[in-house]
N, C-alpha and C. Protein backbone atom coordinates (compact mmCIF):
# COMPACT_ATOMS: atom_id res chain seq x y z
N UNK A 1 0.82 -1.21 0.00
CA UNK A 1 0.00 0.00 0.00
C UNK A 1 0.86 1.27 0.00
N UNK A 2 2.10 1.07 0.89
CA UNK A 2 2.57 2.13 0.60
C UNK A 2 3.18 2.45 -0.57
N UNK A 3 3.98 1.65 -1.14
CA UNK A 3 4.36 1.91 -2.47
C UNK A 3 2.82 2.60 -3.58
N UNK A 4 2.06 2.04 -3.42
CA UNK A 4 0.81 2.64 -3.92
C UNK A 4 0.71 4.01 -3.92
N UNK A 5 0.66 4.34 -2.52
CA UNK A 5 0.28 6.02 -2.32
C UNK A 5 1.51 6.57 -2.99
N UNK A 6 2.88 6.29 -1.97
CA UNK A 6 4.12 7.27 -2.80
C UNK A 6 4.01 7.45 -4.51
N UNK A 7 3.75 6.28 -5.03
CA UNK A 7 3.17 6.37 -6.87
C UNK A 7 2.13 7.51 -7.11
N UNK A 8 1.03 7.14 -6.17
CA UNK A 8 0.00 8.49 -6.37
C UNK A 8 0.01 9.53 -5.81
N UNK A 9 1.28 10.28 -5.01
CA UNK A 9 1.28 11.44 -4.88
C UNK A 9 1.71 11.98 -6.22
N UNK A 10 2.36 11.88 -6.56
CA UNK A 10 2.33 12.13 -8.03
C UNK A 10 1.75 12.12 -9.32
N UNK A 11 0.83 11.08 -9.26
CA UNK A 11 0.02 11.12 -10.35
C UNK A 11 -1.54 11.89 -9.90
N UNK A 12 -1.51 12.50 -8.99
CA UNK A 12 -2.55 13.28 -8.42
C UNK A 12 -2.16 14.94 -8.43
N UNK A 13 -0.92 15.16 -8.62
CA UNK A 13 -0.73 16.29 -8.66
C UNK A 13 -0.21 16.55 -10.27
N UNK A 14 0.50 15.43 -11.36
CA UNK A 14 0.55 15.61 -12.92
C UNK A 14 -0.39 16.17 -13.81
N UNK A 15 -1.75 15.75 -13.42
CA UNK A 15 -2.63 16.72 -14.53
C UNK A 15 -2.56 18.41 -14.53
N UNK A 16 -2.36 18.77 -13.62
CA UNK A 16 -2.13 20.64 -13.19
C UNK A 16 -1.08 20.54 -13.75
N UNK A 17 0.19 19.89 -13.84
CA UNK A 17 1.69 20.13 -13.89
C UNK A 17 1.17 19.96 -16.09
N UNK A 18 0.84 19.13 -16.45
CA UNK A 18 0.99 18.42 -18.13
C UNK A 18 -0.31 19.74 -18.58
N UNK A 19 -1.42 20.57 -17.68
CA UNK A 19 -2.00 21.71 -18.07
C UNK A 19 -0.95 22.85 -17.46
N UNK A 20 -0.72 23.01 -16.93
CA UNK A 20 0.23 24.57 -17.10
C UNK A 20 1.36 24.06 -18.07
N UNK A 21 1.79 22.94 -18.30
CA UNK A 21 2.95 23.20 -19.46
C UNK A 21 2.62 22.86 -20.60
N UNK A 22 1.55 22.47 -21.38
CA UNK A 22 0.68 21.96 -22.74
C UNK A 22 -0.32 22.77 -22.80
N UNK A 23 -0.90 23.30 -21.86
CA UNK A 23 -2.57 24.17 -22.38
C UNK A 23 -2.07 25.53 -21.63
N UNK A 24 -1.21 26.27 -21.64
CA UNK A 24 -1.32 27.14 -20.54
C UNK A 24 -2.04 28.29 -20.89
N UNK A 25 -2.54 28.42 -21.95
CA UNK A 25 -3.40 29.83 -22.05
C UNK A 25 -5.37 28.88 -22.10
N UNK A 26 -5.32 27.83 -21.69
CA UNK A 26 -7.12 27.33 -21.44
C UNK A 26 -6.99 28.07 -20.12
N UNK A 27 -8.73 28.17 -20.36
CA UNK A 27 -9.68 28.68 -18.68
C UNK A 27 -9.43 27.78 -17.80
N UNK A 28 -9.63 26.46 -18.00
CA UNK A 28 -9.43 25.62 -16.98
C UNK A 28 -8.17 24.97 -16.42
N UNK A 29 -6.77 25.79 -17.12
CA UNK A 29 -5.42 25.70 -16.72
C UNK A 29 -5.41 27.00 -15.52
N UNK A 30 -5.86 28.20 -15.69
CA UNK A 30 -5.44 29.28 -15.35
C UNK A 30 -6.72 29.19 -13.72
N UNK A 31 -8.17 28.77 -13.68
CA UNK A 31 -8.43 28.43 -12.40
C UNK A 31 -8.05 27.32 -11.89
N UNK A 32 -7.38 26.37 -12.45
CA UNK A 32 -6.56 25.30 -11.41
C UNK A 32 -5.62 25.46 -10.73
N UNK A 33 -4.87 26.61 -11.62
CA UNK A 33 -3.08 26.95 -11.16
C UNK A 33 -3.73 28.58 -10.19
N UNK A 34 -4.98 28.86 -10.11
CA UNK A 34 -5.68 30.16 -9.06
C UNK A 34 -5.85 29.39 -7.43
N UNK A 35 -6.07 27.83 -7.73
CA UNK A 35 -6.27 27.50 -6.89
C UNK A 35 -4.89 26.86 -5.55
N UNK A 36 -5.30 27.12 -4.53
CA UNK A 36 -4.31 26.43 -3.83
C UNK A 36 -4.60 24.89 -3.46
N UNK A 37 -6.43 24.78 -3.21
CA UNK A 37 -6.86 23.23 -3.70
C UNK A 37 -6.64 22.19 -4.28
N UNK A 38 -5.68 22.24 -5.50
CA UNK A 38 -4.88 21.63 -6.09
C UNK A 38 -4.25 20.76 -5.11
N UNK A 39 -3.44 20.64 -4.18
CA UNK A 39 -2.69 20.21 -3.41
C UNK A 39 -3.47 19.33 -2.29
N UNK A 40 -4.93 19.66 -2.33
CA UNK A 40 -5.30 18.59 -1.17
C UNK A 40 -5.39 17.29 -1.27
N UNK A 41 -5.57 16.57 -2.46
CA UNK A 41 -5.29 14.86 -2.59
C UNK A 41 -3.57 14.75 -2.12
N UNK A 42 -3.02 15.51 -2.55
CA UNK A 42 -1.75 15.07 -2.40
C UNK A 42 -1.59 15.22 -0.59
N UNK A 43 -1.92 16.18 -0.34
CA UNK A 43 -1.66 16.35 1.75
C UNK A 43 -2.29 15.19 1.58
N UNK A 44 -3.79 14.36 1.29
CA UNK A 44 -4.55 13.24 1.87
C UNK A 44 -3.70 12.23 1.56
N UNK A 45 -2.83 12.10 0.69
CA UNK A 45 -1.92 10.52 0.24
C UNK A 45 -0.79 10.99 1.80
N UNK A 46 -0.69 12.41 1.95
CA UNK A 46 0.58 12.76 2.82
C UNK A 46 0.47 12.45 4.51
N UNK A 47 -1.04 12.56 4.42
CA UNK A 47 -1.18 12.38 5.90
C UNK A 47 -1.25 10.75 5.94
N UNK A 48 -1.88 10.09 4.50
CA UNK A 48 -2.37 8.43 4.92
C UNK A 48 -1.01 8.00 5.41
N UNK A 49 0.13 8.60 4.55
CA UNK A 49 1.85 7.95 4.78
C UNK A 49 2.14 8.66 6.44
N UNK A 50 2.15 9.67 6.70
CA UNK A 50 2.39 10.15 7.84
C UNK A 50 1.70 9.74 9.20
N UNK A 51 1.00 9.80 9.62
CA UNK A 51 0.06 9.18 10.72
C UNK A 51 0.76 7.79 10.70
N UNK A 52 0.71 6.30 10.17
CA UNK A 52 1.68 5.53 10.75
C UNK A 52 3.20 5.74 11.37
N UNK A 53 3.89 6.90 10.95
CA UNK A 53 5.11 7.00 11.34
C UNK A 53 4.84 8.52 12.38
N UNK A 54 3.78 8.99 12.58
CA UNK A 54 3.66 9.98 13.48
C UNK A 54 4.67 10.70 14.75
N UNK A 55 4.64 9.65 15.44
CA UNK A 55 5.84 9.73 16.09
C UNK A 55 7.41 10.02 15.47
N UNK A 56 7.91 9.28 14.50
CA UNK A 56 8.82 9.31 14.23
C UNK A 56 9.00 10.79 13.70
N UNK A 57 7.80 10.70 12.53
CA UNK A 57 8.08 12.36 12.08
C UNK A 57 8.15 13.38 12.87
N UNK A 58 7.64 13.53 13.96
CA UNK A 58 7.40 14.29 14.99
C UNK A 58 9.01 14.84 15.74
N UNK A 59 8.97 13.87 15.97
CA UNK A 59 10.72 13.72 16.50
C UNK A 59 11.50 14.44 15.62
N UNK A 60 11.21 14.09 13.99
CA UNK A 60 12.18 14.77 13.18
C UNK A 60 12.28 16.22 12.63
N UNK A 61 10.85 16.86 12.96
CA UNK A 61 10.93 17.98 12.91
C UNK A 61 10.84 18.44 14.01
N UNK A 62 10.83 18.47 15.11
CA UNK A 62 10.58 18.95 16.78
C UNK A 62 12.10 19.17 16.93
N UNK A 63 13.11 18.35 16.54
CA UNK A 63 14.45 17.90 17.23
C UNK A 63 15.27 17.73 15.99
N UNK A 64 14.88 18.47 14.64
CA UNK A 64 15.83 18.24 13.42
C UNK A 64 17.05 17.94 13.74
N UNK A 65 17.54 17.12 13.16
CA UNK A 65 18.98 16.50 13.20
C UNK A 65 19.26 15.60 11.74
N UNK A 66 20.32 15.65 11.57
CA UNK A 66 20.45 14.66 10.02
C UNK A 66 20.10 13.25 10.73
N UNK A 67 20.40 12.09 11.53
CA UNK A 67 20.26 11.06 12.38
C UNK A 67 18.76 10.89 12.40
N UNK A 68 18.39 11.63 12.83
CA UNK A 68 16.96 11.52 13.13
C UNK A 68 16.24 11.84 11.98
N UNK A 69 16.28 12.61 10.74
CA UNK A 69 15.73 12.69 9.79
C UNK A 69 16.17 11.35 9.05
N UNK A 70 17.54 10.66 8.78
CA UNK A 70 17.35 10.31 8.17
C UNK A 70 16.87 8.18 8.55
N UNK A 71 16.82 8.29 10.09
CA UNK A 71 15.95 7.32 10.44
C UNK A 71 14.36 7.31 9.83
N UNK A 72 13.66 8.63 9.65
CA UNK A 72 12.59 8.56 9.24
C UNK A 72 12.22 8.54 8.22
N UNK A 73 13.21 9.06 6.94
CA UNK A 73 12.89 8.32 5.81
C UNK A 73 13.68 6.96 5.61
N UNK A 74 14.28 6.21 6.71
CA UNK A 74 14.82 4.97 6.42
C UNK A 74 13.19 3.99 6.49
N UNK A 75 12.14 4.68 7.07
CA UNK A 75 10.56 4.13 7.26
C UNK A 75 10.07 4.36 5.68
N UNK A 76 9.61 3.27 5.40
CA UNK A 76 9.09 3.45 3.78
C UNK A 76 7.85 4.30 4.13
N UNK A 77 6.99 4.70 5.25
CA UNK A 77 6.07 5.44 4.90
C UNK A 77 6.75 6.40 5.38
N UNK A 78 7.69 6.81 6.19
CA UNK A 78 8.45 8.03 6.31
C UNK A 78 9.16 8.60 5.23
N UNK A 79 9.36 7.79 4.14
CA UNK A 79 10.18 8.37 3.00
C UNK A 79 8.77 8.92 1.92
N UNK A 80 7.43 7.80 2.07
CA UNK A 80 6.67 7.87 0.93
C UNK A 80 6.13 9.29 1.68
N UNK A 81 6.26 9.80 2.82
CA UNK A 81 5.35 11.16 3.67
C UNK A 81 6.04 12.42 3.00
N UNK A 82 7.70 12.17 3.47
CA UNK A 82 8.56 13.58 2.59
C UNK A 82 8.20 13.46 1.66
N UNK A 83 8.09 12.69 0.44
CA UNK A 83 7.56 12.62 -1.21
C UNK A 83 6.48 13.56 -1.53
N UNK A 84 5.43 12.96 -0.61
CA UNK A 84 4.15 13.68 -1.02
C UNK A 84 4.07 15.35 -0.38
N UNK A 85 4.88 15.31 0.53
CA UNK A 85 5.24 16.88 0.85
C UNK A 85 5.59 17.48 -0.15
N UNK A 86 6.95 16.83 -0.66
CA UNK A 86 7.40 17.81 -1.53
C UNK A 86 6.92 18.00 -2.60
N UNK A 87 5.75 16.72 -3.33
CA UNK A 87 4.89 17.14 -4.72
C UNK A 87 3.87 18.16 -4.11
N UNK A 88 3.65 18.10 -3.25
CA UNK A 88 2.77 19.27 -2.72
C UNK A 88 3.18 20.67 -2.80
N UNK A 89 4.37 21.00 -2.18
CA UNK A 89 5.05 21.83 -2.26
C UNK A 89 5.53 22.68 -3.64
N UNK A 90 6.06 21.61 -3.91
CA UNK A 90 6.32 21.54 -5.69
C UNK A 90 5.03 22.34 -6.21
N UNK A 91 3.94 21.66 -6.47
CA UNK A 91 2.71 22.29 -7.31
C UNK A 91 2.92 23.39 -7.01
N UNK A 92 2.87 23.72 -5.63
CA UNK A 92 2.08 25.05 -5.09
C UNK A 92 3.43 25.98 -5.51
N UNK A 93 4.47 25.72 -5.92
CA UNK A 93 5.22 26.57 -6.15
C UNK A 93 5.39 26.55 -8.06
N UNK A 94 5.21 25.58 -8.56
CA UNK A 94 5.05 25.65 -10.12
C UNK A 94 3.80 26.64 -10.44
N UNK A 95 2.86 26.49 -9.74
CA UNK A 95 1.26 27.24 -9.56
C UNK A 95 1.95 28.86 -9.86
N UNK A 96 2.77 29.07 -8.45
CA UNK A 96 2.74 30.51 -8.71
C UNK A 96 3.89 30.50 -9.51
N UNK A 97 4.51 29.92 -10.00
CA UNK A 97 5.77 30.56 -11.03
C UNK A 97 4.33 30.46 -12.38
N UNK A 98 3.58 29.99 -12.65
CA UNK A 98 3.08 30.01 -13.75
C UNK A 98 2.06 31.37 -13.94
N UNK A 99 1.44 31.54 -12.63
CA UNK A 99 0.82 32.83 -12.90
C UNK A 99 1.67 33.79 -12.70
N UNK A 100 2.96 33.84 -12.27
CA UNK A 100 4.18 34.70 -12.16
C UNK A 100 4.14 35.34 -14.17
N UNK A 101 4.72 33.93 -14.23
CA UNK A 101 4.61 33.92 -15.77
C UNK A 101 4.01 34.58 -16.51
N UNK A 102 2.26 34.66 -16.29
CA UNK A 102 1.26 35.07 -17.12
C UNK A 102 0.99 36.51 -17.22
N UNK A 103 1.21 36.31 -15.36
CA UNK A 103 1.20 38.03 -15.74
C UNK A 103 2.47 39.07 -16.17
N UNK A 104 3.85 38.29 -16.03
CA UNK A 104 4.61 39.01 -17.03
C UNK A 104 4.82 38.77 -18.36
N UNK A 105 3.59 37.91 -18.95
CA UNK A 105 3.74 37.80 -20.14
C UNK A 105 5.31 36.88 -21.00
N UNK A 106 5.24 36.13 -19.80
CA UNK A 106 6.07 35.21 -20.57
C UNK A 106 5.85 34.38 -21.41
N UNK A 107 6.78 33.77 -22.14
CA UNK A 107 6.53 33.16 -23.20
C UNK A 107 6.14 31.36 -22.80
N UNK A 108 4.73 31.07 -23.39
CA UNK A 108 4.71 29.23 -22.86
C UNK A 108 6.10 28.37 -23.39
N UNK A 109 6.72 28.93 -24.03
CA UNK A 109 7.91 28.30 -24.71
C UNK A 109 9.17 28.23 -24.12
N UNK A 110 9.41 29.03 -23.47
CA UNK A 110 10.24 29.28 -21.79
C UNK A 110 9.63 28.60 -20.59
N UNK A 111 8.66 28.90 -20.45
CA UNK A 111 7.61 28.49 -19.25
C UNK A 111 8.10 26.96 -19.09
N UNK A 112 7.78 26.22 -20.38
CA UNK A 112 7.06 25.10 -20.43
C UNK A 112 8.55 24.24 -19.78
N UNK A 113 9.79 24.36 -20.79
CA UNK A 113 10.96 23.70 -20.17
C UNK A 113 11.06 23.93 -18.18
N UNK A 114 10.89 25.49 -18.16
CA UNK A 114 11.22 25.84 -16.69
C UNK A 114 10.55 24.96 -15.70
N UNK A 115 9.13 24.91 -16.16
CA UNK A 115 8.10 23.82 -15.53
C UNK A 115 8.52 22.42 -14.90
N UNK A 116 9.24 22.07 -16.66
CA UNK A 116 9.43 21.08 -16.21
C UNK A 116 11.06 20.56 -15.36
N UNK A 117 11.43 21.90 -15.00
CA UNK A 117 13.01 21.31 -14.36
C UNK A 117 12.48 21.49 -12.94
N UNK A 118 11.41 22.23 -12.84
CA UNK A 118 10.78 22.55 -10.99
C UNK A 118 10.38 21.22 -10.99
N UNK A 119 9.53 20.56 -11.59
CA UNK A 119 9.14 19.11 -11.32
C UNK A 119 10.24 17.95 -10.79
N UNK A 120 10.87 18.44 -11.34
CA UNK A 120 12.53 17.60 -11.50
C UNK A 120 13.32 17.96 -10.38
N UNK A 121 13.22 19.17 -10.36
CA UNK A 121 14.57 19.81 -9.45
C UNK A 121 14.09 20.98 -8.65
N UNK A 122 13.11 21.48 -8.06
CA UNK A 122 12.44 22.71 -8.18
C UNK A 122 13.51 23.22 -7.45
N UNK A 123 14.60 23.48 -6.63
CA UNK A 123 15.14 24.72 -6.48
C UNK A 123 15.69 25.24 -7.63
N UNK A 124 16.49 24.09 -8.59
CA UNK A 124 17.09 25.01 -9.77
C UNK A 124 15.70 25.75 -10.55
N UNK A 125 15.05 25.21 -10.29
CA UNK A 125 13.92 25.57 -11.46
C UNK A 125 13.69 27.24 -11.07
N UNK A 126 13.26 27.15 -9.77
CA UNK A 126 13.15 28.12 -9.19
C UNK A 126 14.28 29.23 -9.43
N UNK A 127 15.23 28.94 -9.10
CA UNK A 127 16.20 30.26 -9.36
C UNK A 127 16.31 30.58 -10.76
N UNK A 128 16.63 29.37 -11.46
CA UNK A 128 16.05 30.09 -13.05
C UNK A 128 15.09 30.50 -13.14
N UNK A 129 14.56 30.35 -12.52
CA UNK A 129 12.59 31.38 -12.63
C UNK A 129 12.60 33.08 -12.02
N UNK A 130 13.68 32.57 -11.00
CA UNK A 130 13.56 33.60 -10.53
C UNK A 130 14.58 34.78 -11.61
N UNK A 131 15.23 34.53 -11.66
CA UNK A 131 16.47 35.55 -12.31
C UNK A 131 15.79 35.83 -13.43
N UNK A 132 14.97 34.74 -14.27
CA UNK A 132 14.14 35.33 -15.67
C UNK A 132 13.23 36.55 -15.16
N UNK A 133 12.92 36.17 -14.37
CA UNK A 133 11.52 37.39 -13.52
C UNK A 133 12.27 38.44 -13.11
N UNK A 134 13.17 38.28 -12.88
CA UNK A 134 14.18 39.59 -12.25
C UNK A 134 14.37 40.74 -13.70
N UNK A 135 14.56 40.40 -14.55
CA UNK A 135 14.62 40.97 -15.93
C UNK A 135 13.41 41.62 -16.25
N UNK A 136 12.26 40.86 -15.64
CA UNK A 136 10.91 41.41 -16.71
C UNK A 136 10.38 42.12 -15.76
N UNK A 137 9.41 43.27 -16.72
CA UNK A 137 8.19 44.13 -16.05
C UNK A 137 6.74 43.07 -16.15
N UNK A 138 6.03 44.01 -15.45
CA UNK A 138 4.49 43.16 -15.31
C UNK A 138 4.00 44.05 -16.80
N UNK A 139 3.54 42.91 -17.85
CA UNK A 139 2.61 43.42 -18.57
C UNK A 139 1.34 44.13 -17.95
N UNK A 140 0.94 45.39 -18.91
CA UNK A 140 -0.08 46.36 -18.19
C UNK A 140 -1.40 45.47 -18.97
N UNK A 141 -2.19 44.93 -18.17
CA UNK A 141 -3.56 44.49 -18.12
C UNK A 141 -4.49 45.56 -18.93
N UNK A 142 -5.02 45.06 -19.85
CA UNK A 142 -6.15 46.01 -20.56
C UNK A 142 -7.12 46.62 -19.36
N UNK A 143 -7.92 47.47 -19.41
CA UNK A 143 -9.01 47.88 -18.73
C UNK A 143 -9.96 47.48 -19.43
């Protein structure tokens, strides 16, 4: 089962990720990536993995230590719990680099690679996101 969930934190948060980088100018890309909702199947796969190792996790953020963190992802549902954190995390931060995006009028053709290295790697993604954004103004919105 656990191998199950750790598989579907991810495939619960890919349809938002394959619409902001393939459809990014549809209606129904731009209120998914509005939403922060996006992310609640993935907390529900996060808590099913977390709550058996409760304790342990507890310990590991109460009392951070490398030892103690890395006893708790040595727990397959302690490793499958960080996972689904971080696809969580992940979205919610691809989310706003994409409306980052929109409203400076970036290009989906830039976007779309950047997208996909946050999926992959999101701090690099991120700082390349960021330094591109550092360059640009906010396109002025029609009235």
């Amino acid at each position: 089962m656990t191998g199950f969930l750790f598989e579907l934190s991810f495939f619960l948060a890919a349809p938002v990720w394959l619409l902001m980088i393939f459809a990014p100018g549809r209606r129904v890309t731009e209120r998914l990536a509005a939403s922060p909702l996006t992310v609640v199947p993935v907390l529900a796969v996060h808590l099913a993995l977390a709550l058996p190792v409760l304790p342990e996790l507890w310990t590991a953020v109460s009392n951070p230590d490398l030892d103690t963190f890395r006893d708790l992802t040595a727990l397959a549902n302690g490793a499958g719990a960080v996972w689904a954190q971080v696809i969580a995390w992940d979205l919610l931060l691809g989310q706003w680099m994409y409306r980052e995006a929109r409203r400076l009028g970036l290009s989906p053709l830039l976007m779309g690679p950047l997208l996909i290295l946050t999926i992959l790697l999101s701090p690099f993604g991120l700082l390349v996101f960021l330094a591109v954004r550092a360059t640009r103004k906010p396109v002025p919105v029609p009235a």
